[in-house]
C-alpha atoms as a PDB file:
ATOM      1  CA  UNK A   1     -78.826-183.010-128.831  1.00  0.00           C
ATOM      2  CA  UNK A   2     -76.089-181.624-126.559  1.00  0.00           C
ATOM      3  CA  UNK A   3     -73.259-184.504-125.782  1.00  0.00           C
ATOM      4  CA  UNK A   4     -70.506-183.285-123.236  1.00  0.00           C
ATOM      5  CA  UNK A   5     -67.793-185.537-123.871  1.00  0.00           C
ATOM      6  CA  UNK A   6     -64.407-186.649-121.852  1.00  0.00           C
ATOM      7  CA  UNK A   7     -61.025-187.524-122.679  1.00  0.00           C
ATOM      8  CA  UNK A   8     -60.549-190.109-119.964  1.00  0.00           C
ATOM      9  CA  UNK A   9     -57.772-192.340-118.325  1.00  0.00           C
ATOM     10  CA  UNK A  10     -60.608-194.782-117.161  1.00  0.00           C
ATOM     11  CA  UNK A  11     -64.586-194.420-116.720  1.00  0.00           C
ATOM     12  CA  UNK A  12     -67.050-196.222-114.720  1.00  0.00           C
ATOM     13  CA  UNK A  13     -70.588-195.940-113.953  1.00  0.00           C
ATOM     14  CA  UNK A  14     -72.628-197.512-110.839  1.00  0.00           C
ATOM     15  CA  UNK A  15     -76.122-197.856-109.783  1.00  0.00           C
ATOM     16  CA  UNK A  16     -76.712-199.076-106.303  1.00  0.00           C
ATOM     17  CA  UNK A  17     -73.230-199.834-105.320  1.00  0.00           C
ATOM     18  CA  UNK A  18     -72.558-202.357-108.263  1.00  0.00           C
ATOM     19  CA  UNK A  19     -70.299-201.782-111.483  1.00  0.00           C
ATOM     20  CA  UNK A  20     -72.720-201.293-114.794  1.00  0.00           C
ATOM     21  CA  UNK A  21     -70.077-200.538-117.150  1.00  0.00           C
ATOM     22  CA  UNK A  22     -66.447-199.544-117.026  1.00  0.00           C
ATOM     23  CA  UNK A  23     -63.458-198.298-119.636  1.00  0.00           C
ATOM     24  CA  UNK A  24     -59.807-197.466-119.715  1.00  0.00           C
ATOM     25  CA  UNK A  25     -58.285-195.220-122.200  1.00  0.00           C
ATOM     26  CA  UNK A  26     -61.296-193.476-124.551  1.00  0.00           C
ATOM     27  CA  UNK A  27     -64.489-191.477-124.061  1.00  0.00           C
ATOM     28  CA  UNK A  28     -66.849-190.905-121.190  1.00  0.00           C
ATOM     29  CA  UNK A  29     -70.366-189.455-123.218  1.00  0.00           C
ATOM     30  CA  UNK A  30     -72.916-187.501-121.240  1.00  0.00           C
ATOM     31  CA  UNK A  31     -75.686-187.086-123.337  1.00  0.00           C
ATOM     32  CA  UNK A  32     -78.532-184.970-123.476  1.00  0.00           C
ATOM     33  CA  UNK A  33     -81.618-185.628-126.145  1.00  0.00           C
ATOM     34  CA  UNK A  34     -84.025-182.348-126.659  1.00  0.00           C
ATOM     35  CA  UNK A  35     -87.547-182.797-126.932  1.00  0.00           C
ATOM     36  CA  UNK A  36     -87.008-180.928-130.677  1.00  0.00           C
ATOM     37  CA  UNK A  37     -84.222-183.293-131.808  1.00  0.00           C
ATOM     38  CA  UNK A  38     -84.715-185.218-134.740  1.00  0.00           C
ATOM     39  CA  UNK A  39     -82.810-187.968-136.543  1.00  0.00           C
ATOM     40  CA  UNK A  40     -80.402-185.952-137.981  1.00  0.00           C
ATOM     41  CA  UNK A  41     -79.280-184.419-134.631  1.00  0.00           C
ATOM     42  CA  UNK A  42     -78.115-187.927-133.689  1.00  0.00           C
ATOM     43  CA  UNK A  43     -76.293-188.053-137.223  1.00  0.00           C
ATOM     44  CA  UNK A  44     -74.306-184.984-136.762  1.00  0.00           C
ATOM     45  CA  UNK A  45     -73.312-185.922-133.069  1.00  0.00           C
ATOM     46  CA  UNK A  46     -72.436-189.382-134.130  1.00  0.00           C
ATOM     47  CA  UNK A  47     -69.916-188.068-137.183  1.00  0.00           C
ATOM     48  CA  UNK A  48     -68.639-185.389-135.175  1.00  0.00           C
ATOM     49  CA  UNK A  49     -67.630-187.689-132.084  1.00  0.00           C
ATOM     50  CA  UNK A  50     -66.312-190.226-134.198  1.00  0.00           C
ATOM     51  CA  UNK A  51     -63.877-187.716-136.631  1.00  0.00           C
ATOM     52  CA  UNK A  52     -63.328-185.987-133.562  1.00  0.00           C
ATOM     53  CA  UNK A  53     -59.126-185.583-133.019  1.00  0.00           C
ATOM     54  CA  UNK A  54     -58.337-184.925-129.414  1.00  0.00           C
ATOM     55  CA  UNK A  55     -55.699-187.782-128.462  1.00  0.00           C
ATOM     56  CA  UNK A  56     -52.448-187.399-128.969  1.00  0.00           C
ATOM     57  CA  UNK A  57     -49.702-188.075-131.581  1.00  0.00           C
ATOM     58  CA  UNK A  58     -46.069-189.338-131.555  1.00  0.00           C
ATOM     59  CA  UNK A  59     -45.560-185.607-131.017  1.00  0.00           C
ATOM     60  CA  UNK A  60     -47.573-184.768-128.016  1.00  0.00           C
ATOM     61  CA  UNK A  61     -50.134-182.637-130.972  1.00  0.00           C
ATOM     62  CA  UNK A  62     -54.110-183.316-130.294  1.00  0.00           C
ATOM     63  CA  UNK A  63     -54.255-185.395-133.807  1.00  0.00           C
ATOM     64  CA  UNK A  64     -56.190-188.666-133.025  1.00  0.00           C
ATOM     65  CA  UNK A  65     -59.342-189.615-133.378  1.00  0.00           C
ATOM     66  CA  UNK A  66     -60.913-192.090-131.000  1.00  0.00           C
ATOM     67  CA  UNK A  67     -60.104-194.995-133.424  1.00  0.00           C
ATOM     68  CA  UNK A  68     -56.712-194.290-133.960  1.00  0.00           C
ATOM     69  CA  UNK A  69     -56.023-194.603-130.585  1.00  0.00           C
ATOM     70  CA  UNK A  70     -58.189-197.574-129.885  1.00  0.00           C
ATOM     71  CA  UNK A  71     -59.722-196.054-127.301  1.00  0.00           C
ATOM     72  CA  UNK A  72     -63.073-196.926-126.002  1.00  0.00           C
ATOM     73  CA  UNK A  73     -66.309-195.292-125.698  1.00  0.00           C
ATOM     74  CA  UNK A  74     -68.736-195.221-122.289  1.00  0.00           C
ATOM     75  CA  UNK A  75     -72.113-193.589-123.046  1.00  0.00           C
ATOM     76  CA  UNK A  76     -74.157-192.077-120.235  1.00  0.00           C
ATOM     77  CA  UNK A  77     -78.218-190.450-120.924  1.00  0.00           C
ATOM     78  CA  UNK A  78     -78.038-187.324-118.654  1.00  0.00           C
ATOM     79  CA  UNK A  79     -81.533-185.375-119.022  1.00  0.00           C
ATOM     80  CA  UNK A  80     -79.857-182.432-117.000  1.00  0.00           C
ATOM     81  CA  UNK A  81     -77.824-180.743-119.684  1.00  0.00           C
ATOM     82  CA  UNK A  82     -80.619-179.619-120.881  1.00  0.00           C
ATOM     83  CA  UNK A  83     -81.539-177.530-118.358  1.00  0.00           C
ATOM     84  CA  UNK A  84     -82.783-173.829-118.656  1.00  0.00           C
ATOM     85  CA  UNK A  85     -81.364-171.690-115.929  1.00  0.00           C
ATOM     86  CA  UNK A  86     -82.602-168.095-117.276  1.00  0.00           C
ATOM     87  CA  UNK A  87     -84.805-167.560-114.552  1.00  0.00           C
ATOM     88  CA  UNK A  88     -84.450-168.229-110.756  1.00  0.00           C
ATOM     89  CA  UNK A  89     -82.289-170.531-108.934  1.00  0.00           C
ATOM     90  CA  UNK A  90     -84.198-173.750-110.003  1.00  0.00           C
ATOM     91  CA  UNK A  91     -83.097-175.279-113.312  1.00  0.00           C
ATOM     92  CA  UNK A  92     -86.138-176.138-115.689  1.00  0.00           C
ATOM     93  CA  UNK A  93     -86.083-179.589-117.827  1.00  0.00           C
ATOM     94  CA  UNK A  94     -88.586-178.418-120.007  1.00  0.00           C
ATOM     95  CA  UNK A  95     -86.405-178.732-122.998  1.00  0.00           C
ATOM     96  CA  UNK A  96     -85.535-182.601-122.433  1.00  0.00           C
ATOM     97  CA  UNK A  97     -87.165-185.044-124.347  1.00  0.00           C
ATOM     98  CA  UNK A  98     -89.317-187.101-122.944  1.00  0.00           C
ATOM     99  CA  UNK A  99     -88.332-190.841-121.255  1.00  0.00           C
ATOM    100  CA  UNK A 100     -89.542-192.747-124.574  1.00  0.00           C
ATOM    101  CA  UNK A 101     -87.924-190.840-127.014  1.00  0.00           C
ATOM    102  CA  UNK A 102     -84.858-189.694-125.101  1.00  0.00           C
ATOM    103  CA  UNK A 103     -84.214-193.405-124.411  1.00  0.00           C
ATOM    104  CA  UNK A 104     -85.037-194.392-128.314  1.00  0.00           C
ATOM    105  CA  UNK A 105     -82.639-191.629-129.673  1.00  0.00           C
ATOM    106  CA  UNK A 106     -79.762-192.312-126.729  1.00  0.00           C
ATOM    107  CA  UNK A 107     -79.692-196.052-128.539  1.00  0.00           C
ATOM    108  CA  UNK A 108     -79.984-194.639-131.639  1.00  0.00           C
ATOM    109  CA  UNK A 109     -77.275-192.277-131.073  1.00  0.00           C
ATOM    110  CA  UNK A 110     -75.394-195.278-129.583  1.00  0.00           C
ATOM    111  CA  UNK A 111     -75.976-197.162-132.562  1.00  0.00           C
ATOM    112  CA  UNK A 112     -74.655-194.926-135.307  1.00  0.00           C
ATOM    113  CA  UNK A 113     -71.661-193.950-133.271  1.00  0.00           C
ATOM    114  CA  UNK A 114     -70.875-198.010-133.057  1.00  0.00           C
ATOM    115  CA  UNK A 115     -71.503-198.048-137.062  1.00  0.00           C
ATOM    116  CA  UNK A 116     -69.294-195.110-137.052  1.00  0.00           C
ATOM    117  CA  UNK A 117     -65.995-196.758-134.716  1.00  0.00           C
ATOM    118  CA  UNK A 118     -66.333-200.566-135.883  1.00  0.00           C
ATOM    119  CA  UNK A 119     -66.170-201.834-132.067  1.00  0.00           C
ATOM    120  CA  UNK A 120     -68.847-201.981-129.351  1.00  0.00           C
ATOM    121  CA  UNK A 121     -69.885-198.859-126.946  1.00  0.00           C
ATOM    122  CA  UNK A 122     -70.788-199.360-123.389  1.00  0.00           C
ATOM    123  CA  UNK A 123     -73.461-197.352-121.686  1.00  0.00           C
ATOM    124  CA  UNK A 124     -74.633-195.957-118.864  1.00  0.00           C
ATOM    125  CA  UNK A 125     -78.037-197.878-116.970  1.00  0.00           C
ATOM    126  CA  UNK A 126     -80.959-195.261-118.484  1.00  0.00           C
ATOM    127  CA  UNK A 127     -83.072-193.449-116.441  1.00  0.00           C
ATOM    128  CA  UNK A 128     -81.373-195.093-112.736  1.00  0.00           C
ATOM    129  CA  UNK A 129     -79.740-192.708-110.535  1.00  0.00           C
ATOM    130  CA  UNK A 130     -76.002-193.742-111.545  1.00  0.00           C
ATOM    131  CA  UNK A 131     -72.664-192.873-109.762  1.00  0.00           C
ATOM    132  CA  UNK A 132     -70.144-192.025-112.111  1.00  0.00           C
ATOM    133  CA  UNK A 133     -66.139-192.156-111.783  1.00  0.00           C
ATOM    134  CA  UNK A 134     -63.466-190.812-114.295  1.00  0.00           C
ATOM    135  CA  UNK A 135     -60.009-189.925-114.539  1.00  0.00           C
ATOM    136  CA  UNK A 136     -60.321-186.992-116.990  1.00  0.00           C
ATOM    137  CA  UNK A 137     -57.386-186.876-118.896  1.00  0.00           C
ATOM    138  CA  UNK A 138     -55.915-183.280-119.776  1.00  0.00           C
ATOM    139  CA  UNK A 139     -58.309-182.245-118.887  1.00  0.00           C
ATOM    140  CA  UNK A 140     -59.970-182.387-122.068  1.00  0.00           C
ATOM    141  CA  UNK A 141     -63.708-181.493-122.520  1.00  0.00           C
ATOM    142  CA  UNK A 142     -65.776-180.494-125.393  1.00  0.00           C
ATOM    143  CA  UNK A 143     -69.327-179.820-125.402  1.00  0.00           C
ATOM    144  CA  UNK A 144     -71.118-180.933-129.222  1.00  0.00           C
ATOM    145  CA  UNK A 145     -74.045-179.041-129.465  1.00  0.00           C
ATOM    146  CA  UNK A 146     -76.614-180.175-132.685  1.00  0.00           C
ATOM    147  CA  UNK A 147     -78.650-177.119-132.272  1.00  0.00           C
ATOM    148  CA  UNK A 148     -75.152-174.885-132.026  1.00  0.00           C
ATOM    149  CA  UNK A 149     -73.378-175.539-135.579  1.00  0.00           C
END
């Protein structure tokens, strides 16, 4: 499981011209299920995010976690970051897991990260062609890698 995640100012995500979900202050989540991943891939993504200190003290020093902010969390499936670009100019998906269990563990994921924070996460629409807006805030982003420990 590779999750690229966002420090953000605000986050939103559209399909067709109308709002799906939206967020101030938090987390925008792209995330990327392997064909190879297994529950505890979703486990260590889920801990790490959560634990994870990247917003700011009283004294401007990267010491917060999500929670101690109250920030918020917007989760969006993107099948793309696990593309293979070794050869040629066109980007294989052969790694990606497919639609049934890429959706099951992006829930799952979801899930345990909610267990994790103790407040609701809002998501992306999976598997629609979504238009996403943020205000990346830093900018600040970190790529959490299962499969890179």
């Amino acid at each position: 499981m590779r999750v690229v995640l966002q420090k953000v100012k605000k986050a939103e995500v559209s399909v067709d011209g109308t709002l799906i979900s939206a967020i101030d202050r938090g987390l925008l989540l792209l995330v990327g299920v392997e064909e190879n991943d297994e529950r505890e891939d979703l486990i260590y993504c889920a801990n790490k995010i959560a634990k994870m200190r990247i917003f700011e003290d009283e004294d401007d020093k990267m010491n917060l976690s999500i929670s101690d902010c109250n920030g918020r969390v917007l989760s969006v499936s993107q099948f793309t970051l696990m593309a293979d670009t070794k050869k040629g100019n066109r980007p294989s998906f052969t790694r990606a897991a497919r639609p049934d269990k890429a959706l099951s563990y992006f829930e799952q994921f979801n899930t345990l990260l909610e267990e994790r924070l103790h407040f609701p996460i809002k998501t992306g629409l999976f598997g629609a062609h979504m238009q996403v807006k943020l205000v990346n805030d830093g900018p600040v982003t970190i790529i959490v890698d299962s499969h890179n420990k």
